[in-house]
PDB file of N, CA and C in Angstrom:
ATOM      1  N   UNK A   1      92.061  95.254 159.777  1.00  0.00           N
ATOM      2  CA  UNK A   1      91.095  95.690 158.799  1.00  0.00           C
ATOM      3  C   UNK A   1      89.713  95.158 159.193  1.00  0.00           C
ATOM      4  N   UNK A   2      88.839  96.312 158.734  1.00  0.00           N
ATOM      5  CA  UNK A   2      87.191  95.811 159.684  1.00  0.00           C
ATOM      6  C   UNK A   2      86.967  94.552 158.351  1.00  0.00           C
ATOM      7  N   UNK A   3      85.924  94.031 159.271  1.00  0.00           N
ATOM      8  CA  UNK A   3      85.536  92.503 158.542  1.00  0.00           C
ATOM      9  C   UNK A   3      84.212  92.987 157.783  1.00  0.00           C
ATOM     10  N   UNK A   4      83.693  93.015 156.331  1.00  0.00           N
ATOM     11  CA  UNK A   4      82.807  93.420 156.091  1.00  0.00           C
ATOM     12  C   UNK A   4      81.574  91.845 155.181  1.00  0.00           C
ATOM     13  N   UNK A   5      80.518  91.854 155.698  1.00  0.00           N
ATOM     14  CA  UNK A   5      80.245  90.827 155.230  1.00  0.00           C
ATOM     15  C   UNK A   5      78.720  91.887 154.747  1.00  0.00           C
ATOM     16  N   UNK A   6      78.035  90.664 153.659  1.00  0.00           N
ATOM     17  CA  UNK A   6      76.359  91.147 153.369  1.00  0.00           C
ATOM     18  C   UNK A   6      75.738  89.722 153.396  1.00  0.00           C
ATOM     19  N   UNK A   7      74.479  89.889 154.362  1.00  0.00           N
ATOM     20  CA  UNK A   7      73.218  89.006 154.761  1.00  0.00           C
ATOM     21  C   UNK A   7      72.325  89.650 154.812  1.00  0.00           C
ATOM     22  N   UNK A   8      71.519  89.025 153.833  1.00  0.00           N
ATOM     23  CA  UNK A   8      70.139  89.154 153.368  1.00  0.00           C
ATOM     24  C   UNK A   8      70.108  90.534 152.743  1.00  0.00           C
ATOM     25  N   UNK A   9      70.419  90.747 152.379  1.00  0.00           N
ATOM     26  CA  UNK A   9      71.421  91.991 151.658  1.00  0.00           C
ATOM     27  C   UNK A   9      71.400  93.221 152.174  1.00  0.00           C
ATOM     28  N   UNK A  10      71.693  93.398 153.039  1.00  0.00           N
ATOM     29  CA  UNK A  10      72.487  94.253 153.908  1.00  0.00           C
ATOM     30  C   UNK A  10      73.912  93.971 154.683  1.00  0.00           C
ATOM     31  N   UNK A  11      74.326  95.108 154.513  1.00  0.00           N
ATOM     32  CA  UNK A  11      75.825  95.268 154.970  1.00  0.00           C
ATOM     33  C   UNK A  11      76.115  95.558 155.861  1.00  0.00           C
ATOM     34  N   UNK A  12      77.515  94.699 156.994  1.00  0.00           N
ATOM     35  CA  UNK A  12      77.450  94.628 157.902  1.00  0.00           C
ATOM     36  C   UNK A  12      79.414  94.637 157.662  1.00  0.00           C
ATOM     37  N   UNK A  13      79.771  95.319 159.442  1.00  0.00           N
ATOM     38  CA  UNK A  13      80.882  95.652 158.925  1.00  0.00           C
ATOM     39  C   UNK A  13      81.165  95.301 160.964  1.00  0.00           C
ATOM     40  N   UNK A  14      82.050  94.190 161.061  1.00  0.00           N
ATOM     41  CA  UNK A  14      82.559  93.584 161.959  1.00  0.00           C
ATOM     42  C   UNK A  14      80.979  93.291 162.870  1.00  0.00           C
ATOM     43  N   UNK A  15      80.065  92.955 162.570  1.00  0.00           N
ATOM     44  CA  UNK A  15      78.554  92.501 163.065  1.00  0.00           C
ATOM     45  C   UNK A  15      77.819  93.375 163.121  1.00  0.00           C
ATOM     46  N   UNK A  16      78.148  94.904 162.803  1.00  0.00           N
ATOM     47  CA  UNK A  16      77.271  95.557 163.487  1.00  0.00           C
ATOM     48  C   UNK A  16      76.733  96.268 161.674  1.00  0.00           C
ATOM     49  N   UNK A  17      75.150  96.184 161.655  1.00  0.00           N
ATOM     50  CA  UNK A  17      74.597  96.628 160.501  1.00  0.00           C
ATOM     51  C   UNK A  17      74.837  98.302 160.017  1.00  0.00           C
ATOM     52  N   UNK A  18      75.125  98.375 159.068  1.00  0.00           N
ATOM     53  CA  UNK A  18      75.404  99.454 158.347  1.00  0.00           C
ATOM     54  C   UNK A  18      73.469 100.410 157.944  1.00  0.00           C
ATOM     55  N   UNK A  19      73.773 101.175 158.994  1.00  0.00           N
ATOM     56  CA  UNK A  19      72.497 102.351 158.389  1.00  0.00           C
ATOM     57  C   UNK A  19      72.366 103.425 157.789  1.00  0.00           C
ATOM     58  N   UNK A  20      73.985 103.614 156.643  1.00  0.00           N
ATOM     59  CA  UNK A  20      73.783 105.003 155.820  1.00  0.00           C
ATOM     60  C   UNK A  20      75.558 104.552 155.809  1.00  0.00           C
ATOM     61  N   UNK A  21      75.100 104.747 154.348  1.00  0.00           N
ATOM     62  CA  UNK A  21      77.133 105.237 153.859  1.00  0.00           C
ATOM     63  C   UNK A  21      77.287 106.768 153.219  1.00  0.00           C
ATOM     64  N   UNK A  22      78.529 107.089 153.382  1.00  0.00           N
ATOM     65  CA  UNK A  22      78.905 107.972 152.597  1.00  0.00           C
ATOM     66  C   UNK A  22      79.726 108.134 152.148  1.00  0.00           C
ATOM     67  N   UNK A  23      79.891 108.328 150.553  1.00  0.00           N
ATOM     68  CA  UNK A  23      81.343 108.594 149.471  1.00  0.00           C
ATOM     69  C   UNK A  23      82.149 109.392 149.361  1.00  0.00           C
ATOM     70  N   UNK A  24      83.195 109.458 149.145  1.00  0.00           N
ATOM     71  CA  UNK A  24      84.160 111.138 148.529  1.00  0.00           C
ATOM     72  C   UNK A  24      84.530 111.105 147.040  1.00  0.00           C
ATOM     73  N   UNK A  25      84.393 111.885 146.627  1.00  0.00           N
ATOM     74  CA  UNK A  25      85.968 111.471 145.210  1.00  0.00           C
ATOM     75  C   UNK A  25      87.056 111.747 145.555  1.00  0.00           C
ATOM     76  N   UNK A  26      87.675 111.473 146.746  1.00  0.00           N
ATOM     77  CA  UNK A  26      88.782 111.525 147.829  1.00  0.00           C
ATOM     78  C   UNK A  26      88.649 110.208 148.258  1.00  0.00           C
ATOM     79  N   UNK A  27      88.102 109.089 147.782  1.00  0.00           N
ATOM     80  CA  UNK A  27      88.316 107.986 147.922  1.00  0.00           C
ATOM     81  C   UNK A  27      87.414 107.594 149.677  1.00  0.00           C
ATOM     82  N   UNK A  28      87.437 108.387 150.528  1.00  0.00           N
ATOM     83  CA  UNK A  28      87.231 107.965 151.707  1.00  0.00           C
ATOM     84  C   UNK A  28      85.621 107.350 151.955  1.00  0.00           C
ATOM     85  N   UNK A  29      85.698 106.978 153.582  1.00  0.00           N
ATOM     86  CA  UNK A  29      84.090 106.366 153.362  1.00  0.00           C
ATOM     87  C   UNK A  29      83.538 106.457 154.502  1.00  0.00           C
ATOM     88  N   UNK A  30      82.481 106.914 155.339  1.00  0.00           N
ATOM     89  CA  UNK A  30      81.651 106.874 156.397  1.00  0.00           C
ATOM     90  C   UNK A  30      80.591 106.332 156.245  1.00  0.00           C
ATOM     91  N   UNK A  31      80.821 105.174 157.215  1.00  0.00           N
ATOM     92  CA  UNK A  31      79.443 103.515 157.182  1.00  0.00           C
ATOM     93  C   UNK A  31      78.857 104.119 158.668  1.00  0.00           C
ATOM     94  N   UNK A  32      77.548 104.594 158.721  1.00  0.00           N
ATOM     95  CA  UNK A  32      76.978 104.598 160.085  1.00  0.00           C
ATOM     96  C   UNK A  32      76.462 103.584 160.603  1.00  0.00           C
ATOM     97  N   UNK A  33      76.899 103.545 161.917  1.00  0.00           N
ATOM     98  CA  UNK A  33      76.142 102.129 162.617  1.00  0.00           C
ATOM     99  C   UNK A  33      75.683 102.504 163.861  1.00  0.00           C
ATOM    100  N   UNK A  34      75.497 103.492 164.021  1.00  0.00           N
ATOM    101  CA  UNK A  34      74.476 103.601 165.091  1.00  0.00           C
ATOM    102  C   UNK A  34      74.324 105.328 165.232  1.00  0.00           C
ATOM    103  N   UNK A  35      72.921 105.635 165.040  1.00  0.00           N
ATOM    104  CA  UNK A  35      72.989 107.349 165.842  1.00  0.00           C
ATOM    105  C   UNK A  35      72.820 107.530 166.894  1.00  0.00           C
ATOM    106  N   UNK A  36      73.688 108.110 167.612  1.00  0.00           N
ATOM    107  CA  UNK A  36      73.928 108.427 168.850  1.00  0.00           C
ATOM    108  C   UNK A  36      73.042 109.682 169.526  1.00  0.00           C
ATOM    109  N   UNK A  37      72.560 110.229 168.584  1.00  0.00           N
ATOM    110  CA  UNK A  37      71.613 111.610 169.225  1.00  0.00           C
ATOM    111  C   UNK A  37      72.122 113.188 168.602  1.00  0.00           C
ATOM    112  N   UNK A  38      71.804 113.193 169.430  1.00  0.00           N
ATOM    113  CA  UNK A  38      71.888 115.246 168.365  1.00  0.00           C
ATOM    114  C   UNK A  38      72.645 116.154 169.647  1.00  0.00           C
ATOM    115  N   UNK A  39      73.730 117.047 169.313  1.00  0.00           N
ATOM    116  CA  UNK A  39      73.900 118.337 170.162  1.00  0.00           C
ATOM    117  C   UNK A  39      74.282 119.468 169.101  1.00  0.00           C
ATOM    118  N   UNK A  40      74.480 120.252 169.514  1.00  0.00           N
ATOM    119  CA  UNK A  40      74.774 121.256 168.720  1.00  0.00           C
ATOM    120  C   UNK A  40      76.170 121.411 168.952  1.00  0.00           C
ATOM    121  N   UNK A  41      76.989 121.314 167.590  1.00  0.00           N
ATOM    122  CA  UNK A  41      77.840 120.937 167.176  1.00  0.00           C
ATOM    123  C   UNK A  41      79.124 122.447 167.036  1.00  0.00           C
ATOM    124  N   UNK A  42      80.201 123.016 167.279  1.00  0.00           N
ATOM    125  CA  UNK A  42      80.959 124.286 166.560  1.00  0.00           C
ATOM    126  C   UNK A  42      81.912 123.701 165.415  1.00  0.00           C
ATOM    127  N   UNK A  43      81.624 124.303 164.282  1.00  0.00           N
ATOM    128  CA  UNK A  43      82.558 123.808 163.133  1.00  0.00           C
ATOM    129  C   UNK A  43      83.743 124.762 163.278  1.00  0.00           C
ATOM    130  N   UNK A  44      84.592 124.536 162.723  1.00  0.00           N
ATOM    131  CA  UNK A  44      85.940 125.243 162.380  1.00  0.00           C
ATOM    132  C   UNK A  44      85.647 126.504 162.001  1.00  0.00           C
ATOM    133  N   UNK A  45      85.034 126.881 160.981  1.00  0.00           N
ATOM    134  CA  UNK A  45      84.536 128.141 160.791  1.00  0.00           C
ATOM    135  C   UNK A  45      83.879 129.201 162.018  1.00  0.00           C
ATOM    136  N   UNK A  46      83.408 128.804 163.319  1.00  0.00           N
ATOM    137  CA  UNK A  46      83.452 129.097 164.110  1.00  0.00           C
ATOM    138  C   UNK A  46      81.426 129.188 164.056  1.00  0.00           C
ATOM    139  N   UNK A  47      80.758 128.720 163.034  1.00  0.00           N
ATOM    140  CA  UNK A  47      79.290 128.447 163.502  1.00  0.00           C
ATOM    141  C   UNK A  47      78.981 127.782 164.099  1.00  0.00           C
ATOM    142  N   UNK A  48      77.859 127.181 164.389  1.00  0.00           N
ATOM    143  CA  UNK A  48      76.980 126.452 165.133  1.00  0.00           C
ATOM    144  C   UNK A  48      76.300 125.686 164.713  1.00  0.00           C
ATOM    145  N   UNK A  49      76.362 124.182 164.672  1.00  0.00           N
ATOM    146  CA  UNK A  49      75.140 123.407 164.097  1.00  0.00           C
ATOM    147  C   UNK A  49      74.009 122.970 164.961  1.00  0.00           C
ATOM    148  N   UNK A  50      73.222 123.609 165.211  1.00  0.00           N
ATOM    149  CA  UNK A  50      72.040 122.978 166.369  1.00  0.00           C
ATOM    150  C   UNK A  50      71.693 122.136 166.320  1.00  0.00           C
ATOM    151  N   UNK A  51      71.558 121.199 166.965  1.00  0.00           N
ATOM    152  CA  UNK A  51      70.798 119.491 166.977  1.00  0.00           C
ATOM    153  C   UNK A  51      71.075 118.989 165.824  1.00  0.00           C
ATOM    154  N   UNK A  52      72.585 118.797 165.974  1.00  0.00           N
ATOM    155  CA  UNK A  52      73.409 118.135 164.765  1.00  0.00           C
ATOM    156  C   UNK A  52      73.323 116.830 165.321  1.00  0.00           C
ATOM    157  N   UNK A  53      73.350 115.745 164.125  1.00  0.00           N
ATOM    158  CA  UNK A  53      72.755 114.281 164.491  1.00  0.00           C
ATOM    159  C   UNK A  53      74.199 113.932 164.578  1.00  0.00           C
ATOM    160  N   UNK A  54      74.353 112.794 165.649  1.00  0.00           N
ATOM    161  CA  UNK A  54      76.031 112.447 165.584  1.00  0.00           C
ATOM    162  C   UNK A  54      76.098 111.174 165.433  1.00  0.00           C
ATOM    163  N   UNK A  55      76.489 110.347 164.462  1.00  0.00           N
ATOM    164  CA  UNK A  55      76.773 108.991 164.298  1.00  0.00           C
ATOM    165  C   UNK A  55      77.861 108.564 165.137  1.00  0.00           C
ATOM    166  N   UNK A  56      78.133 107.115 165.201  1.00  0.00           N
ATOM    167  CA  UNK A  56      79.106 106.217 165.291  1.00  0.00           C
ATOM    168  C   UNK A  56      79.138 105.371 163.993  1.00  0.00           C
ATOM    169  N   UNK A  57      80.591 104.833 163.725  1.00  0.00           N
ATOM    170  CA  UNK A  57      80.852 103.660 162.755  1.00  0.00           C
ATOM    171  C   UNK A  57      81.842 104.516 162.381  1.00  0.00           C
ATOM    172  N   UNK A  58      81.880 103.339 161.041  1.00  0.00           N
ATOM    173  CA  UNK A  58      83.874 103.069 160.632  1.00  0.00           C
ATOM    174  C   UNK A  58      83.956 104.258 159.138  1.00  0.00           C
ATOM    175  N   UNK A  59      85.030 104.850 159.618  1.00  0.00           N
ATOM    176  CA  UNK A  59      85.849 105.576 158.356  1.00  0.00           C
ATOM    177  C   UNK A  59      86.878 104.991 157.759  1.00  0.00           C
ATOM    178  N   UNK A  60      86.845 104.765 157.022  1.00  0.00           N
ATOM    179  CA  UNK A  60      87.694 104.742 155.569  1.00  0.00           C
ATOM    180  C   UNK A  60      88.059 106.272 155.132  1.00  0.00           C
ATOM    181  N   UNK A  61      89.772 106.379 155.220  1.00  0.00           N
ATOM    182  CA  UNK A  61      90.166 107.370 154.778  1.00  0.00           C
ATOM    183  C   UNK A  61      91.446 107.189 154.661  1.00  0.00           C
ATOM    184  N   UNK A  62      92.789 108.017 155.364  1.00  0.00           N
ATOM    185  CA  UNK A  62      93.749 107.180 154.960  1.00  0.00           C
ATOM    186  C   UNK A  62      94.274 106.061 155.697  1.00  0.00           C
ATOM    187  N   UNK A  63      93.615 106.122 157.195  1.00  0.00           N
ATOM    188  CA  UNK A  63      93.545 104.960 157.112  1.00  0.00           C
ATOM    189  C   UNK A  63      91.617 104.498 157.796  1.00  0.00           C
ATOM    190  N   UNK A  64      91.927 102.979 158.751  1.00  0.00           N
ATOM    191  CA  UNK A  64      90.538 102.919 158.281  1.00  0.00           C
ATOM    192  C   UNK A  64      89.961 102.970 160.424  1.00  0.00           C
ATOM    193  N   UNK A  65      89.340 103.972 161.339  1.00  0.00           N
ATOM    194  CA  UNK A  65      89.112 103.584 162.410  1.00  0.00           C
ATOM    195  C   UNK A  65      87.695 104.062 162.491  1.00  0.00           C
ATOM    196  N   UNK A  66      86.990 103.380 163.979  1.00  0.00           N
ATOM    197  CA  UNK A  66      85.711 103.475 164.173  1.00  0.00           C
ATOM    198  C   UNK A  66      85.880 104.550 165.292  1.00  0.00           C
ATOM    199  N   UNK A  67      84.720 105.333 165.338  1.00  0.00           N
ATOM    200  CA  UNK A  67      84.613 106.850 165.932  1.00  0.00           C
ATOM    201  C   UNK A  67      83.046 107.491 165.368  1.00  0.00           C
ATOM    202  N   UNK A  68      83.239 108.592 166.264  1.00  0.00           N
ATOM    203  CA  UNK A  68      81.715 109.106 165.963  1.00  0.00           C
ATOM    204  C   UNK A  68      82.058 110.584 164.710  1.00  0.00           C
ATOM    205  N   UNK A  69      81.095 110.696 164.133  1.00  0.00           N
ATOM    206  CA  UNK A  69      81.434 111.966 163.140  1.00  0.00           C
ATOM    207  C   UNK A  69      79.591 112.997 163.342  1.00  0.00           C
ATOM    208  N   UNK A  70      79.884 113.596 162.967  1.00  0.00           N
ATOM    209  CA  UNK A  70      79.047 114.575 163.067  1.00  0.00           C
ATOM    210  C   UNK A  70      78.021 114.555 161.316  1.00  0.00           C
ATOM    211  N   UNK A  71      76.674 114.623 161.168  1.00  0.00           N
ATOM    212  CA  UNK A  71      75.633 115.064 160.007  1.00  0.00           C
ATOM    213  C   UNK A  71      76.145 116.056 159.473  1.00  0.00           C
ATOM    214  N   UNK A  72      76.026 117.220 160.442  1.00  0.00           N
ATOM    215  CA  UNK A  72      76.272 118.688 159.840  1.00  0.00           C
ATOM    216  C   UNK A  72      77.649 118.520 158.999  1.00  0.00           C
ATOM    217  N   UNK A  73      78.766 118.395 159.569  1.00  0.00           N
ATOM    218  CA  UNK A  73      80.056 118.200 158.767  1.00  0.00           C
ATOM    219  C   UNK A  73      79.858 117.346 157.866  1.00  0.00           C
ATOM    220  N   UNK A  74      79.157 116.175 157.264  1.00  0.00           N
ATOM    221  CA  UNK A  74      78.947 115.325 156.127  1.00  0.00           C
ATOM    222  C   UNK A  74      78.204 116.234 155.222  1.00  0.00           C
ATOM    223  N   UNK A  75      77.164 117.051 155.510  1.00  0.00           N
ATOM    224  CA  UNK A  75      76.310 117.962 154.671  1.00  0.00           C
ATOM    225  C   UNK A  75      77.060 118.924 154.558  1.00  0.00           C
ATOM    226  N   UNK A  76      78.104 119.345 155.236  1.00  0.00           N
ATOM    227  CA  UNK A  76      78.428 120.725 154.715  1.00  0.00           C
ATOM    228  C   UNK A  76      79.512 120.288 152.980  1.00  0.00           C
ATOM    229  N   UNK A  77      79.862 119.032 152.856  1.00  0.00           N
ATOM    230  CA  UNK A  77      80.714 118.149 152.253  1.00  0.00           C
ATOM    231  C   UNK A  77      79.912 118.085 151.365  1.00  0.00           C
ATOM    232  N   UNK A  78      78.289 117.750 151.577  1.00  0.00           N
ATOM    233  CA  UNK A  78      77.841 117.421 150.203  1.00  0.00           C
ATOM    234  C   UNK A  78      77.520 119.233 149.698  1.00  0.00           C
ATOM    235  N   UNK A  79      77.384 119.861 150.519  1.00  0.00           N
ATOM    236  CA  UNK A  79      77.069 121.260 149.522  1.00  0.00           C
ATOM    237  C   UNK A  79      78.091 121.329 148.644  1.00  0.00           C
ATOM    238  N   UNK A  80      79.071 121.346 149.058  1.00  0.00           N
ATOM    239  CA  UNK A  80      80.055 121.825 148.280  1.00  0.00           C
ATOM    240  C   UNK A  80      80.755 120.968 147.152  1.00  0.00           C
ATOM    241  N   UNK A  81      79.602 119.088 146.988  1.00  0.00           N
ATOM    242  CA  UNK A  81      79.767 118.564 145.757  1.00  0.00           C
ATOM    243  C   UNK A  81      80.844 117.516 145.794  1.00  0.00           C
ATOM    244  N   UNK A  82      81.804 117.284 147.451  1.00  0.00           N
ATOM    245  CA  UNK A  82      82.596 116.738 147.128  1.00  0.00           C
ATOM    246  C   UNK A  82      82.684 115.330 147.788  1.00  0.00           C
ATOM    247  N   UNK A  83      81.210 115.266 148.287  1.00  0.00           N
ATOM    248  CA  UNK A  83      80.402 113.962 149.163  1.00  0.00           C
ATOM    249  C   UNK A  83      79.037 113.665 148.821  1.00  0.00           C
ATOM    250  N   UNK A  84      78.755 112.461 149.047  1.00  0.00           N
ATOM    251  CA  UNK A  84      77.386 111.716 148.519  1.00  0.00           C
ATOM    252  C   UNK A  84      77.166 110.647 149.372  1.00  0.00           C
ATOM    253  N   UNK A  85      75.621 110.368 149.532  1.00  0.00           N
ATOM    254  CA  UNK A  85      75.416 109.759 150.200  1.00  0.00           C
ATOM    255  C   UNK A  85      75.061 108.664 149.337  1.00  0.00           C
ATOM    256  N   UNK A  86      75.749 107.067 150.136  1.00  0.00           N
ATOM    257  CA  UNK A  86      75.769 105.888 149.145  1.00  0.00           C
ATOM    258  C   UNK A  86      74.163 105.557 149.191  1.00  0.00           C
ATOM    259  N   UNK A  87      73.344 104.776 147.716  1.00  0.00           N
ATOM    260  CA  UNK A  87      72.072 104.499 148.127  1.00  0.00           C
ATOM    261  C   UNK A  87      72.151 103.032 148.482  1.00  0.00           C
ATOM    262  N   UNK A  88      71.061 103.204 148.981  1.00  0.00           N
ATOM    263  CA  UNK A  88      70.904 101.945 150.061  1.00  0.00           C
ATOM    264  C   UNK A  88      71.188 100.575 149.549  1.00  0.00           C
ATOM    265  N   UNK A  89      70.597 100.369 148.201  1.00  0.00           N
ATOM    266  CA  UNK A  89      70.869  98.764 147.570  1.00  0.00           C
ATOM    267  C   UNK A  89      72.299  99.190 146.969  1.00  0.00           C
ATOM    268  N   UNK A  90      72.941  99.692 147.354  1.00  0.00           N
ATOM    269  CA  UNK A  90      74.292 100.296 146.818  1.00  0.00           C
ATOM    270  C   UNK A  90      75.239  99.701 147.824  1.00  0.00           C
ATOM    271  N   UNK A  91      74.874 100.442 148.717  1.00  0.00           N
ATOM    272  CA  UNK A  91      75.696  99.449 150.219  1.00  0.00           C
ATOM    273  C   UNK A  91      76.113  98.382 150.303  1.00  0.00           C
ATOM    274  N   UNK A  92      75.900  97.257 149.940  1.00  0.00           N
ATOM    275  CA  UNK A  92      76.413  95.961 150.046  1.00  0.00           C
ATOM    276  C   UNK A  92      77.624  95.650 149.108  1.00  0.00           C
ATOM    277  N   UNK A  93      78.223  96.657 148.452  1.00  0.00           N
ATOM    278  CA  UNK A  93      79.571  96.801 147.621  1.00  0.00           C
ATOM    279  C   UNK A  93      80.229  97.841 147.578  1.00  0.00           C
ATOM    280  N   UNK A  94      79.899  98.668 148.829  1.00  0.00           N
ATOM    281  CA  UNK A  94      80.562  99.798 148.771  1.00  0.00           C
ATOM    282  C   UNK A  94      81.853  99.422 150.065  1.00  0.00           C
ATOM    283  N   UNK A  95      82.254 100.798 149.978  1.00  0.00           N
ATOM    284  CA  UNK A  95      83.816 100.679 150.880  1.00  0.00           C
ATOM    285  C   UNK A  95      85.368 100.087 150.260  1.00  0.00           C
ATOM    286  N   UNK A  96      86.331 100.259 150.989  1.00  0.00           N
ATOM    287  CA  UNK A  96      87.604  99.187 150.638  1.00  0.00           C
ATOM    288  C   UNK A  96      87.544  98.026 150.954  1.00  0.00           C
ATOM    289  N   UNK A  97      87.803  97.150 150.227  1.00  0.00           N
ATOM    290  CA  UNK A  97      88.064  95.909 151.133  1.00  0.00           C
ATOM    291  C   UNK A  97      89.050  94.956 151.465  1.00  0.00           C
TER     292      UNK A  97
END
C-alpha cells in the first residue's frame, strides 16, 4: 500500500508530491504526480483526443497501482457527472488509506 504523508500541507504519496486528484462516486482515485506531455490519444469509441495531456501517479480503484492515465479520459468522466476533480486544500485527506 502507497505511503501517503502531508508536509506543509501538501500531499505526498510514497515522496513524490501530489499535483491534481481526482474522485468517483465509484469510490476510485487518480493522484497526479507528474505530467508527462501531450499526444493524441484513440478512445474506445474510436475518436481522437489531440494533445491529450498524459499524467503519471497512483490509482486507487479496485485495487491500488502507479501508471500513466490520460486528461481526455478523466474529462470525458467528468462530462458525464461521474468524476470530479479534488480541490487543492482538499488533497491532504483525500484517497484510501
Amino acid at each position: 500500500m502507497a505511503n501517503f504523508r502531508v508536509k506543509e500541507g501538501e500531499l505526498y504519496i510514497d515522496d513524490k508530491k501530489v499535483l491534481k486528484g481526482y474522485e468517483s462516486f465509484s469510490g476510485w482515485y487518480w493522484f497526479v504526480t507528474e505530467d508527462t506531455g501531450t499526444q493524441d490519444s484513440l478512445m474506445p469509441d474510436g475518436t481522437i483526443i489531440e494533445n491529450d495531456r498524459i499524467y503519471f501517479g497512483l490509482v486507487q480503484g479496485f485495487e491500488e497501482e502507479w501508471g500513466y492515465f490520460s486528461e481526455g479520459e478523466l474529462h470525458r468522466l467528468i462530462n458525464k457527472g461521474k468524476l470530479w476533480e479534488i480541490r487543492k486544500h482538499d488533497l491532504p485527506y483525500s484517497g484510501r488509506r
